[in-house]
Protein backbone atom coordinates (compact mmCIF):
# COMPACT_ATOMS: atom_id res chain seq x y z
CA UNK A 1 -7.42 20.14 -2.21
CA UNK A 2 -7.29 18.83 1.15
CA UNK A 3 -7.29 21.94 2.93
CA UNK A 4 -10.39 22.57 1.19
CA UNK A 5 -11.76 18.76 1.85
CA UNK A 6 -10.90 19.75 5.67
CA UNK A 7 -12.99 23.09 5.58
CA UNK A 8 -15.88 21.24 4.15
CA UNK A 9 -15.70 19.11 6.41
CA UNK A 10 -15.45 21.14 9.50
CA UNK A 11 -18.28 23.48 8.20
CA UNK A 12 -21.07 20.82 7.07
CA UNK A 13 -20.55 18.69 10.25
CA UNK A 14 -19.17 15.33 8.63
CA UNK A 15 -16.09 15.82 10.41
CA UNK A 16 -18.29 15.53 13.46
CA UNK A 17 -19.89 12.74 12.03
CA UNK A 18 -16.62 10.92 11.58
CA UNK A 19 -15.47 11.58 14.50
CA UNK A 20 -18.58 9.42 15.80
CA UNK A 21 -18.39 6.89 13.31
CA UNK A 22 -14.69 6.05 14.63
CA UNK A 23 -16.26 4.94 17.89
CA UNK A 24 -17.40 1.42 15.93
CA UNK A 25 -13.81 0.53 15.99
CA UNK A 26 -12.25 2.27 18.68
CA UNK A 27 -15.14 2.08 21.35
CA UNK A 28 -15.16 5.41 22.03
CA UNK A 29 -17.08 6.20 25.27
CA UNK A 30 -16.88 9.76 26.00
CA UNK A 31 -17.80 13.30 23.63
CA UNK A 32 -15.21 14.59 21.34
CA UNK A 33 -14.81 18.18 20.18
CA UNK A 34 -12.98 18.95 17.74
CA UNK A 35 -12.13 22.14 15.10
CA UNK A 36 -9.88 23.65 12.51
CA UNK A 37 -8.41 26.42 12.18
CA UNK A 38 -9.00 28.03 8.71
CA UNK A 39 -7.40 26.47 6.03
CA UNK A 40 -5.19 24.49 8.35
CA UNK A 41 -4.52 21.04 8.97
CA UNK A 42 -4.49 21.51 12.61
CA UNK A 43 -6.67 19.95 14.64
CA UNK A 44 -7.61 20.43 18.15
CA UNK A 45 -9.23 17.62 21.02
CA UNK A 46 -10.38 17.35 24.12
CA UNK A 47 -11.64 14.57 26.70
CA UNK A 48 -11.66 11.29 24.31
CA UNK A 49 -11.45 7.89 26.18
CA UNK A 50 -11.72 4.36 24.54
CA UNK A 51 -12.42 1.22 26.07
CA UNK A 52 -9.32 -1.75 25.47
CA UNK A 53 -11.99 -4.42 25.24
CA UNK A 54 -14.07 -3.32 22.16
CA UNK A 55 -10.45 -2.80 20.42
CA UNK A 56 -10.70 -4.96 17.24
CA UNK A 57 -8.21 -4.77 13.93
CA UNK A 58 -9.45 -4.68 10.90
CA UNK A 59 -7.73 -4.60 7.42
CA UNK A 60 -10.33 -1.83 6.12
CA UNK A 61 -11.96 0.58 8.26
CA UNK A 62 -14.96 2.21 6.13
CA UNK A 63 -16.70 5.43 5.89
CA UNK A 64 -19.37 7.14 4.12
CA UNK A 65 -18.77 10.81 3.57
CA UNK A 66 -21.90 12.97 2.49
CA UNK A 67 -20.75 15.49 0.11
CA UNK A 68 -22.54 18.58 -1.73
CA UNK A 69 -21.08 18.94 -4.62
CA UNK A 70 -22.60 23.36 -4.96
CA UNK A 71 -21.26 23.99 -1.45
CA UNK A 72 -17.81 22.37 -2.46
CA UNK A 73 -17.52 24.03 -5.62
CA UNK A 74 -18.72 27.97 -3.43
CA UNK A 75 -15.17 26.86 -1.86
CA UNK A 76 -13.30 25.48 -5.15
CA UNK A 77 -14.72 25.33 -8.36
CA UNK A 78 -12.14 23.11 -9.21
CA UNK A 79 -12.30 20.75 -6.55
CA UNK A 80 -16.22 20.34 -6.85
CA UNK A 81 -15.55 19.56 -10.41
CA UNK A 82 -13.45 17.01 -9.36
CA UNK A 83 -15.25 15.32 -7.03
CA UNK A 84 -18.53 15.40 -9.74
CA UNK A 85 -16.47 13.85 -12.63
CA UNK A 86 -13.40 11.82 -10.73
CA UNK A 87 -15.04 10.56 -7.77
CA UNK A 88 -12.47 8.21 -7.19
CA UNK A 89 -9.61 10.08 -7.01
CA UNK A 90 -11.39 13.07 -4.87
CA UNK A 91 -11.81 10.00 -2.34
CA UNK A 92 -8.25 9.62 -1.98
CA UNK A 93 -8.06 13.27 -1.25
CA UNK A 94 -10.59 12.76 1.45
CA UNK A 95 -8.62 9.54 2.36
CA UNK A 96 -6.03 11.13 3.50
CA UNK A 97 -7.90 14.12 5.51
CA UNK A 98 -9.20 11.47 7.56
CA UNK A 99 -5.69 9.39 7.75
CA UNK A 100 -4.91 12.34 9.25
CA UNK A 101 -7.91 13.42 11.51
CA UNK A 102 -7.81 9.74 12.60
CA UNK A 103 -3.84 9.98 14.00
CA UNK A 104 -4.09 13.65 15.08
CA UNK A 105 -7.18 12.69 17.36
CA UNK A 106 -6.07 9.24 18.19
CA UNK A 107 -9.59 7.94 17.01
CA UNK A 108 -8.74 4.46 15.86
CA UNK A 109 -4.80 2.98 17.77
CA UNK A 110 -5.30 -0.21 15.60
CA UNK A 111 -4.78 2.15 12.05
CA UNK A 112 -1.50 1.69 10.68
CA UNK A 113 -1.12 2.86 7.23
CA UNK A 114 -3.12 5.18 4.98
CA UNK A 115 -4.43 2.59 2.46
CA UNK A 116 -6.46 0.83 5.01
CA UNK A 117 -9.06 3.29 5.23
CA UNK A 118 -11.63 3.05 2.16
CA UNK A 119 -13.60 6.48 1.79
CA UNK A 120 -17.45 6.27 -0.34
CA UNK A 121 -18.21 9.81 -1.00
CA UNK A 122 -21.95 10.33 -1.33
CA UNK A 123 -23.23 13.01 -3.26
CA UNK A 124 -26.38 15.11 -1.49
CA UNK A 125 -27.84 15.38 -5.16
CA UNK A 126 -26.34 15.71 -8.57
CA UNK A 127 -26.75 18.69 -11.12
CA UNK A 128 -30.12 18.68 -12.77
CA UNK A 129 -28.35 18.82 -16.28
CA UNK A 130 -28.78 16.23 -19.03
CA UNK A 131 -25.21 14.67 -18.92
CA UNK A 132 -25.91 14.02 -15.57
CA UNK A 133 -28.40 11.39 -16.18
CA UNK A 134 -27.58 8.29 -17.34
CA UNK A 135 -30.09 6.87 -20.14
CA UNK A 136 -29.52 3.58 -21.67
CA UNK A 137 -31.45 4.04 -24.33
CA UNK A 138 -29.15 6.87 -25.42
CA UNK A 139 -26.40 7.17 -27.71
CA UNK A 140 -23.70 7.41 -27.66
CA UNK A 141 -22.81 5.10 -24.33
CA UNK A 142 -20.17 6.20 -22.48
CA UNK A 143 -18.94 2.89 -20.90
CA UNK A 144 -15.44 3.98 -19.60
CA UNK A 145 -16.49 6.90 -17.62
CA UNK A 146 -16.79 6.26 -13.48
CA UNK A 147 -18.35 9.89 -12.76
CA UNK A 148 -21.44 9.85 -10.92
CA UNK A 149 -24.87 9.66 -12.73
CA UNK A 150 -28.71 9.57 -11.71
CA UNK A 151 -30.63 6.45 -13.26
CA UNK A 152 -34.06 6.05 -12.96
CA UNK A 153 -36.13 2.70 -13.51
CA UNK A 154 -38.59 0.10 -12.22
CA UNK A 155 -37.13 -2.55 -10.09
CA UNK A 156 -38.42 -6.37 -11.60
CA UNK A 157 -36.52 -8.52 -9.81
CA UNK A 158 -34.35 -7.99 -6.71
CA UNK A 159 -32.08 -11.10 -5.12
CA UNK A 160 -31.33 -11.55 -1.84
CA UNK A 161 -28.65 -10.42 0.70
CA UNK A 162 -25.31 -11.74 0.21
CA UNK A 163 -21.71 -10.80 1.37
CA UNK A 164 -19.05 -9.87 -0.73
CA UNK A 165 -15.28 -8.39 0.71
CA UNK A 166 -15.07 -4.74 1.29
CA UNK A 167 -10.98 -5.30 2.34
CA UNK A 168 -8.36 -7.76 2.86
CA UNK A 169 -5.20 -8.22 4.45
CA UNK A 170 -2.27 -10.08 2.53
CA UNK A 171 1.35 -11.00 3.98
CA UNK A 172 4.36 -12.73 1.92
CA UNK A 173 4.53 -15.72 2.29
CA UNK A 174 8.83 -15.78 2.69
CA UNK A 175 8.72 -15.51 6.24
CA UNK A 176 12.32 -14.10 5.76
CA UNK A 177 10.63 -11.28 4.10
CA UNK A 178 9.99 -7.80 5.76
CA UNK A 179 6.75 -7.53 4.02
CA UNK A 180 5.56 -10.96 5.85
CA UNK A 181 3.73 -9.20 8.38
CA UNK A 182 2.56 -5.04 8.76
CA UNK A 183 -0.38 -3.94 6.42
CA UNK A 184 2.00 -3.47 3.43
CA UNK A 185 -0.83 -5.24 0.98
CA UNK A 186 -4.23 -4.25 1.70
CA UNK A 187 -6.99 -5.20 -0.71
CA UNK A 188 -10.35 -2.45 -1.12
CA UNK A 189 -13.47 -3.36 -3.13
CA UNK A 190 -13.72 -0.26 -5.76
CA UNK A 191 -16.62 0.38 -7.30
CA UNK A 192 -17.25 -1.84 -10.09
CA UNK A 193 -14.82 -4.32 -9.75
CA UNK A 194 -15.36 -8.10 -9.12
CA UNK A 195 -14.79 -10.40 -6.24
CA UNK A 196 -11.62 -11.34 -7.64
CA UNK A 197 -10.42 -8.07 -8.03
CA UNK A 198 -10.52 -8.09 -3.99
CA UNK A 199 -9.55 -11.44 -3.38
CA UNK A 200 -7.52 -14.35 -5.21
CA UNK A 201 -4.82 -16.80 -4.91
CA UNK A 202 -2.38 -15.34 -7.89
CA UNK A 203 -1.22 -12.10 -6.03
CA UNK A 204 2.80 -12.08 -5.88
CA UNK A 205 4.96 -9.85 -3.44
CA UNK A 206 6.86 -7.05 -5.04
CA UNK A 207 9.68 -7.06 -3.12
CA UNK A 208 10.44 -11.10 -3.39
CA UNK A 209 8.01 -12.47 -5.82
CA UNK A 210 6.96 -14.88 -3.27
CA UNK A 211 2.81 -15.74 -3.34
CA UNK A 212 0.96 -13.54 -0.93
CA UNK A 213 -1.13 -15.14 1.74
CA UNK A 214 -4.17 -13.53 3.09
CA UNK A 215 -4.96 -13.26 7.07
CA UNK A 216 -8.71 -14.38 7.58
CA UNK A 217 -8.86 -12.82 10.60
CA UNK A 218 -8.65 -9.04 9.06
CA UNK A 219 -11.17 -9.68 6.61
CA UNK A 220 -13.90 -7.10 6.34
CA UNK A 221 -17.73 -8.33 4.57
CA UNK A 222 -20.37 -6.04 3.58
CA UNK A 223 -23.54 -6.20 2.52
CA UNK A 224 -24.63 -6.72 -1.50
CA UNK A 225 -27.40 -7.14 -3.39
CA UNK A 226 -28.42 -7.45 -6.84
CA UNK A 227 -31.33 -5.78 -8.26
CA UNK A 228 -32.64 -6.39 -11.92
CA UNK A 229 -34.37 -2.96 -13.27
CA UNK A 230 -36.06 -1.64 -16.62
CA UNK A 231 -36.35 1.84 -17.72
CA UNK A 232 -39.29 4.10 -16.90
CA UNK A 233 -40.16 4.60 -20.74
CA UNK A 234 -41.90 0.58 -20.57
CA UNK A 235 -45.16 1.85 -18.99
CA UNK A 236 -45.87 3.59 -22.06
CA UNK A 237 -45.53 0.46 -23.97
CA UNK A 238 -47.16 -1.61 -21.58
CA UNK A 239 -50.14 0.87 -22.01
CA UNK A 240 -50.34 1.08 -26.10
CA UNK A 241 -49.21 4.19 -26.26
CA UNK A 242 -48.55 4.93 -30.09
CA UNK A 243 -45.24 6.19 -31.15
CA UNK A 244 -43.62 7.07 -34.07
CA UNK A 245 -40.87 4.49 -33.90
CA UNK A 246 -42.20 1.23 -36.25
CA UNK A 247 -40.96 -1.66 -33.75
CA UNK A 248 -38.63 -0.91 -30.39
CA UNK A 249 -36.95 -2.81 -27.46
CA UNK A 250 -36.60 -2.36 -23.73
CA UNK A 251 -33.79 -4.33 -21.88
CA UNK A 252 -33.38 -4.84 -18.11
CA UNK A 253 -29.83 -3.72 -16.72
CA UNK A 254 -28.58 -4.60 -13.71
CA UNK A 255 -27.55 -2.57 -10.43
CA UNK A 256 -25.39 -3.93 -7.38
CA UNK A 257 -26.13 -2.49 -4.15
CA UNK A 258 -23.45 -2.07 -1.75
């Protein structure tokens, strides 16, 4: 699957696009060009230069991936499929295309490890099928499925702009330890989880069962905000409109933007 990530990739232009969207960390001053060879994960520079002062570490570096899930699935039926119903995992497999791309190219000398980059694949449009869309007013709900699903509604309510923690950076606290210091335990924000899913006092190291200690200093924020919506179908209560149910009830539900 990651030969075919890679292909994608090179052919749509996001691996041009990442390439770019290194420079945020690395400070990349100059054009890079870069290309693969078919089904190969070779790849191929020339002229890249990065200036020492806008060098920062981070515990997360981030990237948003655009993705079409019919041109993926021309290339592997399989791995289109994939991507559509296990978004998740296909972002590890695009995780570690870009581990890759970014030591192969040099784009980012602070990366150590693999886990610290977080991928957010995001689809160009969904299948216009009606499993794809995601009615709450519909049984039966699915609640333990994480595919991806179009929702319509009408926003009510929206709060404002807070931050919540994309990443973190945790050491053991044994300074005897090996694991008290490299990027051994790195934290990353999955979709749906909570804030202390990300980020508590209670985590222990495996190797020594000491508490683990988080370094400030690596933490990454982002953006969130909380939106309260209502499905489309309350306009035609709002407007009289007769139907044949006796009595009925719309509910808000609520949406996190990240």
């Amino acid at each position: 699957m990651r030969e075919v990530a890679l292909v994608y990739l090179d052919r749509s232009g996001g691996l041009q696009k990442f390439v770019q969207d290194c420079r945020k960390y690395n400070g990349i001053t100059q054009e890079i060009f870069c290309h693969t060879a078919k089904y190969s994960l070779v790849l191929l520079s020339k002229v890249l230069f990065a200036s020492p002062d806008s060098k920062q570490s981070y515990a997360v570096y981030r990237f948003t991936i655009s993705v079409n899930p019919s041109d993926i699935a021309e290339l592997d039926a399989a791995f289109g499929n994939y991507i559509l119903h296990q978004p998740l995992q296909a972002a590890q497999v695009f995780q570690s295309v870009c581990f890759i791309a970014i030591k192969t190219l040099s784009l980012i000398e602070q990366l150590q490890t693999e886990a610290q980059i977080s991928i957010l694949l995001k689809p160009t449009h969904l299948p216009p099928l009606p499993s794809y869309v995601l009615s709450l007013s519909a049984f039966p709900l699915n609640y333990t499925s994480q595919r991806f699903y179009m929702a319509e509604g009408i926003a009510i309510a929206m709060g404002t702009v807070t931050k919540y923690t994309q990443g973190a950076r945790f050491l053991c606290s044994e300074e005897t330890c090996p694991l008290s210091e490299g990027f051994r335990y790195i934290r990353v924000h999955l979709p749906g989880a909570t804030e202390s899913a990300t980020v508590r006092s209670d985590f222990v190291c495996s190797l020594c069962s000491s508490p683990l200690q988080e370094d400030m200093k690596y933490r990454v924020l982002g953006d969130k905000q909380i939106v309260e919506m209502i499905d489309a179908k309350v306009l035609n209560a709002l407007k009289g409109c007769s139907s044949d149910q006796s009595h009925f009830r719309i509910q808000t539900f609520t949406v996190f933007l990240r």
